[in-house]
Each structure stands twice: as structure tokens, then as C-alpha cells.
C-alpha atoms as a PDB file:
ATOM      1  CA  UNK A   1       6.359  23.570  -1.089  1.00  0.00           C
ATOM      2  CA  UNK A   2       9.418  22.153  -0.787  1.00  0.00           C
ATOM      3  CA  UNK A   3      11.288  22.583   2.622  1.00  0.00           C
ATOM      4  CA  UNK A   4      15.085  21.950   2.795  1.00  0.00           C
ATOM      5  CA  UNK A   5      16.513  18.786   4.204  1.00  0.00           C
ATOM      6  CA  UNK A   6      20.083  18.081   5.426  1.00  0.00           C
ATOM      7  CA  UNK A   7      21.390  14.812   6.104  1.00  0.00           C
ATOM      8  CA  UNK A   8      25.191  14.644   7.634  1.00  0.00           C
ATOM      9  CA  UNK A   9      27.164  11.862   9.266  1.00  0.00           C
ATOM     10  CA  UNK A  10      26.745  11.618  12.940  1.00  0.00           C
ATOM     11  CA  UNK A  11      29.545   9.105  13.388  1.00  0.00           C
ATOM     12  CA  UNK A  12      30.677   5.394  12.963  1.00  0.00           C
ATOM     13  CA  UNK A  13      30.247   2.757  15.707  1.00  0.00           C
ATOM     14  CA  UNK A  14      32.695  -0.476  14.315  1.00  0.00           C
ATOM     15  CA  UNK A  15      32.350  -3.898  15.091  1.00  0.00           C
ATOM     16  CA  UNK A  16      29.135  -3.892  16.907  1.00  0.00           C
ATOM     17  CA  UNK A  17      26.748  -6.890  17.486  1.00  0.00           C
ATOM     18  CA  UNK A  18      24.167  -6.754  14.754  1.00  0.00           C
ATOM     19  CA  UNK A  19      20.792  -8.972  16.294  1.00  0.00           C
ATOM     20  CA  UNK A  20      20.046 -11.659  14.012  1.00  0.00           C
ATOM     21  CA  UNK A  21      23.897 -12.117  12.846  1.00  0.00           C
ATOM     22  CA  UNK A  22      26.583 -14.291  14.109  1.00  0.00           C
ATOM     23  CA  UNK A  23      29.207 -11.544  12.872  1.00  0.00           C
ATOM     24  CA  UNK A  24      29.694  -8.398  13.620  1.00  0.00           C
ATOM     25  CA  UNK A  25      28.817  -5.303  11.394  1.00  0.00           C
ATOM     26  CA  UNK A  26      29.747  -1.327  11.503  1.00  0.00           C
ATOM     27  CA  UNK A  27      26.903   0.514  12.427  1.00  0.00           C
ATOM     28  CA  UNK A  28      27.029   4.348  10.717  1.00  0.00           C
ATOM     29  CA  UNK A  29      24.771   6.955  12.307  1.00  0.00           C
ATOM     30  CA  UNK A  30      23.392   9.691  10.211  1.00  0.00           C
ATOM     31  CA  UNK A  31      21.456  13.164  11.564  1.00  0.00           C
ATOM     32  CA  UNK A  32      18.874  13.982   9.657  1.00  0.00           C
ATOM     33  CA  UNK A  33      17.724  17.658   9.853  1.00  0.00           C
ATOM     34  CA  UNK A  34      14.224  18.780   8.048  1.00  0.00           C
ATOM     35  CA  UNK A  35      12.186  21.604   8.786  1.00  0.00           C
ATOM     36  CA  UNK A  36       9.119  20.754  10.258  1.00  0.00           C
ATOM     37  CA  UNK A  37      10.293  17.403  11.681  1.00  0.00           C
ATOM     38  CA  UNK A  38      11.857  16.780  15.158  1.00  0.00           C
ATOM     39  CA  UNK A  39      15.559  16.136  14.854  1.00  0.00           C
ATOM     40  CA  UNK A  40      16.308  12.065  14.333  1.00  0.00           C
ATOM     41  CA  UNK A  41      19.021   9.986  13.815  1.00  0.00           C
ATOM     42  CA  UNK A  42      18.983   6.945  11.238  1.00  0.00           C
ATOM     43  CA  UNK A  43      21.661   3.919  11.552  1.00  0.00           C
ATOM     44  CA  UNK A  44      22.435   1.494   9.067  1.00  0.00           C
ATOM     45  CA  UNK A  45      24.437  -1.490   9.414  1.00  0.00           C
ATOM     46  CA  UNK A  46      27.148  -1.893   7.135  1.00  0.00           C
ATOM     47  CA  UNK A  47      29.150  -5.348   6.351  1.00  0.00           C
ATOM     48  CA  UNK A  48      32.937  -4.661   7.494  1.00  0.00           C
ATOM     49  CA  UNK A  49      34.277  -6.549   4.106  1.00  0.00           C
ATOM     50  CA  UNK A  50      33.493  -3.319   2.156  1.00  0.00           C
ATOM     51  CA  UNK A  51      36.785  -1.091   2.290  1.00  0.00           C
ATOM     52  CA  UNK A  52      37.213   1.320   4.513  1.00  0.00           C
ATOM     53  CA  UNK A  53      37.025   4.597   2.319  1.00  0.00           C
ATOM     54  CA  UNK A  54      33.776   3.289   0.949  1.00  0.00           C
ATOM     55  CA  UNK A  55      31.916   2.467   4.106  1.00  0.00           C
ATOM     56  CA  UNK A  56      30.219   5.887   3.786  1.00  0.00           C
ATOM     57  CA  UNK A  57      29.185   5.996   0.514  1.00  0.00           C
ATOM     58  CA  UNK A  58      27.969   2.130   0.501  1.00  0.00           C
ATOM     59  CA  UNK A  59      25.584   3.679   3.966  1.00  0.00           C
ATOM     60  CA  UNK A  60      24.311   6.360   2.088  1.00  0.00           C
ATOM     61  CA  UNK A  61      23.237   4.318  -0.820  1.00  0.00           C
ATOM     62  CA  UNK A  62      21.767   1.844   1.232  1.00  0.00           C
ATOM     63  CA  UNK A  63      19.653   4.756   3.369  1.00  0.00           C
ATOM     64  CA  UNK A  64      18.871   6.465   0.525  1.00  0.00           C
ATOM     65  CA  UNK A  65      16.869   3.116  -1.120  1.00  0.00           C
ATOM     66  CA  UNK A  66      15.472   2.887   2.961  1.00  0.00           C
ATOM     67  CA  UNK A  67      14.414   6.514   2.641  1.00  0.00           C
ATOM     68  CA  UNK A  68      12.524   6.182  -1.148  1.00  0.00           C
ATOM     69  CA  UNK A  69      10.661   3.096   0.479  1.00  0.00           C
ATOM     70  CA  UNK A  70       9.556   4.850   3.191  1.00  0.00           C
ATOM     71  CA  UNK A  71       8.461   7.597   0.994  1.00  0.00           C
ATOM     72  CA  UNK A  72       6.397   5.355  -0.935  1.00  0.00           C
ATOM     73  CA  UNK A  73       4.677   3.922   2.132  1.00  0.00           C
ATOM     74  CA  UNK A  74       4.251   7.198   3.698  1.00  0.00           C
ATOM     75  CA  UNK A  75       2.493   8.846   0.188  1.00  0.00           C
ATOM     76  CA  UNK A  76       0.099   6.259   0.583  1.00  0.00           C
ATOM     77  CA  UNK A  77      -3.487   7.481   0.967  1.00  0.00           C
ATOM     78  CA  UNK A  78      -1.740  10.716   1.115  1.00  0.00           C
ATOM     79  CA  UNK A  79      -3.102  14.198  -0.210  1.00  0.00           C
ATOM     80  CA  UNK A  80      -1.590  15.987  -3.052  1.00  0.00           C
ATOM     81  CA  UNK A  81       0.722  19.063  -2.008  1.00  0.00           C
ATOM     82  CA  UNK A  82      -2.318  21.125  -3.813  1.00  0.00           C
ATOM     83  CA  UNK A  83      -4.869  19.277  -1.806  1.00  0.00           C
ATOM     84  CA  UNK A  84      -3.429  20.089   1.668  1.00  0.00           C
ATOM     85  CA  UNK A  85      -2.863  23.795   0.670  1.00  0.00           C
ATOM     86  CA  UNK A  86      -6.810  23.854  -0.432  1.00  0.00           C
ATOM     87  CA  UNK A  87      -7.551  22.850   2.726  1.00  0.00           C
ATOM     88  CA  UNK A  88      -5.293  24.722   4.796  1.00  0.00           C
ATOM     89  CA  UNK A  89      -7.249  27.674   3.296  1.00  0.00           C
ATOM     90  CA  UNK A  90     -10.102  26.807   4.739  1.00  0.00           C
ATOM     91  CA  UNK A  91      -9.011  25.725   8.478  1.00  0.00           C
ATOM     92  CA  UNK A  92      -6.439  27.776   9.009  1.00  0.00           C
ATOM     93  CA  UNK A  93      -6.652  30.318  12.066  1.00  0.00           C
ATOM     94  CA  UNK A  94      -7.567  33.886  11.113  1.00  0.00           C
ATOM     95  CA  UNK A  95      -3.946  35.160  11.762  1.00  0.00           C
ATOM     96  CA  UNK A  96      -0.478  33.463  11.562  1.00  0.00           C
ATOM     97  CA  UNK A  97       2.131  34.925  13.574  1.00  0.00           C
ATOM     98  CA  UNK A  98       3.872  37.353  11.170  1.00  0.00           C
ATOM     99  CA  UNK A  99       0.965  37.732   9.182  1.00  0.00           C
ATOM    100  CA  UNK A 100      -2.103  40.076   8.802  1.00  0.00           C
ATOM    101  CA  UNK A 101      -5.722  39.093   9.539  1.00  0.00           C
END
């Protein structure tokens, strides 16, 4: 089961002090919004060379490699979608709100 996910700029803080670096680096916030996790926000740090009207896309490519590695990490020892449903059907309670027993 698939559950829709929605990921939307939260905003742009420029010129802030990146640890580690001697320069500084813009810093774009995004909100992610998935069903069945708690709200979160994800920065990434973006070198200020990159032109302006590209400093959005260049973020989202760079959290969208972020996000595949941590989906690869996460699916690790992981069951299959069919696996947790075949389970669910055996622990789960005798009614679900909205459902029948």
C-alpha cells in the first residue's frame, strides 16, 4: 500500500554558517508531509555560487539522492509490503475503528 507523500518548500535561510566550512552556504528547508509519519522538516545546504533561480531545483536533487539512501538503509532487514500485511492478519485487534468485528 502505497500512502501519499508531499514534500513542499518551507523556506530559504541565506548565508548561514555551515559547521565544518570556512564559507558560508544557503540553507533550504523543506516540509515533508506523509501519512503515517509525524510532520518533519529536512534542510540541505546549498553552495551560494549556483544561480539564484536554480537554488531550488539543485536542493531538491540533492534531497532526493539523501532520501533514496536513506531508503536503502531503512529497507534493510526490512519485511516485504506482503510480509507485514500477513502478519498484520494475524495480530491485529478484533475490530478497527470503522470496521466490523
Amino acid at each position: 500500500m502505497q500512502f501519499p507523500t508531499a514534500i513542499t518548500q518551507a523556506g530559504i535561510l541565506r548565508d548561514q554558517e555551515r559547521p565544518g566550512f570556512t564559507e558560508t552556504y544557503h540553507r533550504v528547508v523543506f516540509a515533508i508531509d506523509h501519512d503515517g509519519l509525524d510532520d518533519m522538516e529536512v534542510a540541505v545546504w546549498v553552495h551560494p555560487t549556483y544561480p539564484e533561480d536554480q537554488l531550488v531545483p539543485v536542493a531538491r536533487a540533492i534531497l532526493a539522492g539523501r532520501l533514496a539512501s536513506m531508503a536503502e538503509a531503512a529497507s534493510e532487514g526490512a519485511m516485504t509490503p506482503d510480509e507485514v500485511d500477513a502478519l498484520w492478519q494475524r495480530v491485529k485487534p478484533a475490530t478497527i475503528e470503522g470496521e466490523p468485528a
